[in-house]
Protein backbone atom coordinates (compact mmCIF):
# COMPACT_ATOMS: atom_id res chain seq x y z
CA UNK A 1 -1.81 -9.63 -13.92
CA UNK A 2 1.32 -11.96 -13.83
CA UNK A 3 4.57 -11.30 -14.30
CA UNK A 4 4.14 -7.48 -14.26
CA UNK A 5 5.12 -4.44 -12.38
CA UNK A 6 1.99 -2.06 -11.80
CA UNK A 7 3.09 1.62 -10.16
CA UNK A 8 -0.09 2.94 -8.13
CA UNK A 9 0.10 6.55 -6.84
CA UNK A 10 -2.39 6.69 -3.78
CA UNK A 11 -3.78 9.27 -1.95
CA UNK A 12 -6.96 6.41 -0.78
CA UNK A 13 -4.66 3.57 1.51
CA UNK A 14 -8.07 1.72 0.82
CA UNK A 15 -6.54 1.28 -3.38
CA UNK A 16 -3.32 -0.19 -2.39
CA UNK A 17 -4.69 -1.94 0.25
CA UNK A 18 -3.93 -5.86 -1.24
CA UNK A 19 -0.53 -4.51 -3.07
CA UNK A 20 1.91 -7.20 -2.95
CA UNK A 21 4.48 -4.01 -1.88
CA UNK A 22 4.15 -0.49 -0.53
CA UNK A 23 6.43 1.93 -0.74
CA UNK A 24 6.12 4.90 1.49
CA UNK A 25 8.04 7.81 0.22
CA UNK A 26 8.85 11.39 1.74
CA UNK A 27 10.46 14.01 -0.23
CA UNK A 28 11.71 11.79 -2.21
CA UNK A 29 13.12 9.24 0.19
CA UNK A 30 11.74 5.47 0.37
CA UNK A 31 10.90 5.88 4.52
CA UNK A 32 9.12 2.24 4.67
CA UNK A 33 8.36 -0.42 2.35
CA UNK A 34 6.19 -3.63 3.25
CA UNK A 35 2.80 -5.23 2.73
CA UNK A 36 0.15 -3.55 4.07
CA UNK A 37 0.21 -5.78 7.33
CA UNK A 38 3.79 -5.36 7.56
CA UNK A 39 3.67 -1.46 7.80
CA UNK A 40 0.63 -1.50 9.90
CA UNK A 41 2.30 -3.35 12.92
CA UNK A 42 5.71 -0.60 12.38
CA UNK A 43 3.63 2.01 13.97
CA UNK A 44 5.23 4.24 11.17
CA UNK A 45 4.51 6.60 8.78
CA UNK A 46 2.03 4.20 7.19
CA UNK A 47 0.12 3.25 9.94
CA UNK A 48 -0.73 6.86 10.83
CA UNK A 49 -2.17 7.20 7.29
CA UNK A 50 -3.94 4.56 7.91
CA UNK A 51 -5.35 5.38 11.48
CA UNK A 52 -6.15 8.99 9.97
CA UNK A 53 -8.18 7.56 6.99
CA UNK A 54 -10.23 4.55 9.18
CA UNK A 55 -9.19 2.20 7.20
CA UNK A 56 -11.02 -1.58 8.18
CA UNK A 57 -12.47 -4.33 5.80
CA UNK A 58 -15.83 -2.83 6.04
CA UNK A 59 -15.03 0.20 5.10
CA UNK A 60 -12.86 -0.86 2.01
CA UNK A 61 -15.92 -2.83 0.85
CA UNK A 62 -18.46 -0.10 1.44
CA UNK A 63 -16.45 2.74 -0.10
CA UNK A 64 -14.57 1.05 -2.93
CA UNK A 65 -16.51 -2.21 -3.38
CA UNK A 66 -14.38 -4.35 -5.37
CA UNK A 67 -12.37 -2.02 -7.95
CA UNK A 68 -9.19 -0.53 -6.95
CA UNK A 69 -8.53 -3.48 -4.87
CA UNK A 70 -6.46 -5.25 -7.08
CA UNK A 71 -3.31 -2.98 -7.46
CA UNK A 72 -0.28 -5.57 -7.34
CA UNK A 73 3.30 -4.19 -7.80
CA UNK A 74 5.26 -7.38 -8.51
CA UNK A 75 9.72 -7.16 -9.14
CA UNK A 76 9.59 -3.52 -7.58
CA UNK A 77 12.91 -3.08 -6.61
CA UNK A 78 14.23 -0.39 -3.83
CA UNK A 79 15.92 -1.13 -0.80
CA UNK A 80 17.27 -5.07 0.26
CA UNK A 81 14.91 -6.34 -2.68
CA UNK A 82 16.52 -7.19 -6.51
C-alpha cells in the first residue's frame, strides 16, 4: 500500500505494531507520536500500554498471526512533520 495514508483506531498495540507512525492521543490532544520503537524507549504513555498489554514478538505472532500487522500510516501529518 504505497503512496497512501491508512488511519487505524487501536485498542490491540499488537495491530499497529509495524505502523510507519503512531499517534498517541488523550482527550483530544496528540501526547506522543513515533514508531513503535521510538515510543517504547520514551517511557510514556505508550509504553505503559504496551507493558499493560505484554506486548513481545511471540505474542504478536501467536495472537494475531500475520493479519493486522500491516497497518502503515504514510504523509500523516501532526506535530514537526508536513
Amino acid at each position: 500500500m504505497q503512496n497512501r495514508t491508512t488511519i487505524v483506531v487501536a485498542h490491540k498495540l499488537a495491530t499497529i505494531r509495524k505502523a510507519d507512525n503512531i499517534v498517541v492521543m488523550s482527550q483530544g490532544k496528540i501526547m506522543e507520536q513515533g514508531t513503535h520503537e521510538e515510543l517504547a524507549r520514551k517511557n510514556g504513555i505508550y509504553a505503559s500500554l504496551v507493558k499493560a498489554q505484554d506486548i513481545a514478538p511471540a505474542n504478536l505472532e501467536q495472537d494475531h498471526g500475520s493479519e493486522g500487522m500491516n497497518a502503515k500510516t504514510r504523509g500523516t501529518t501532526g506535530p514537526g512533520r508536513s
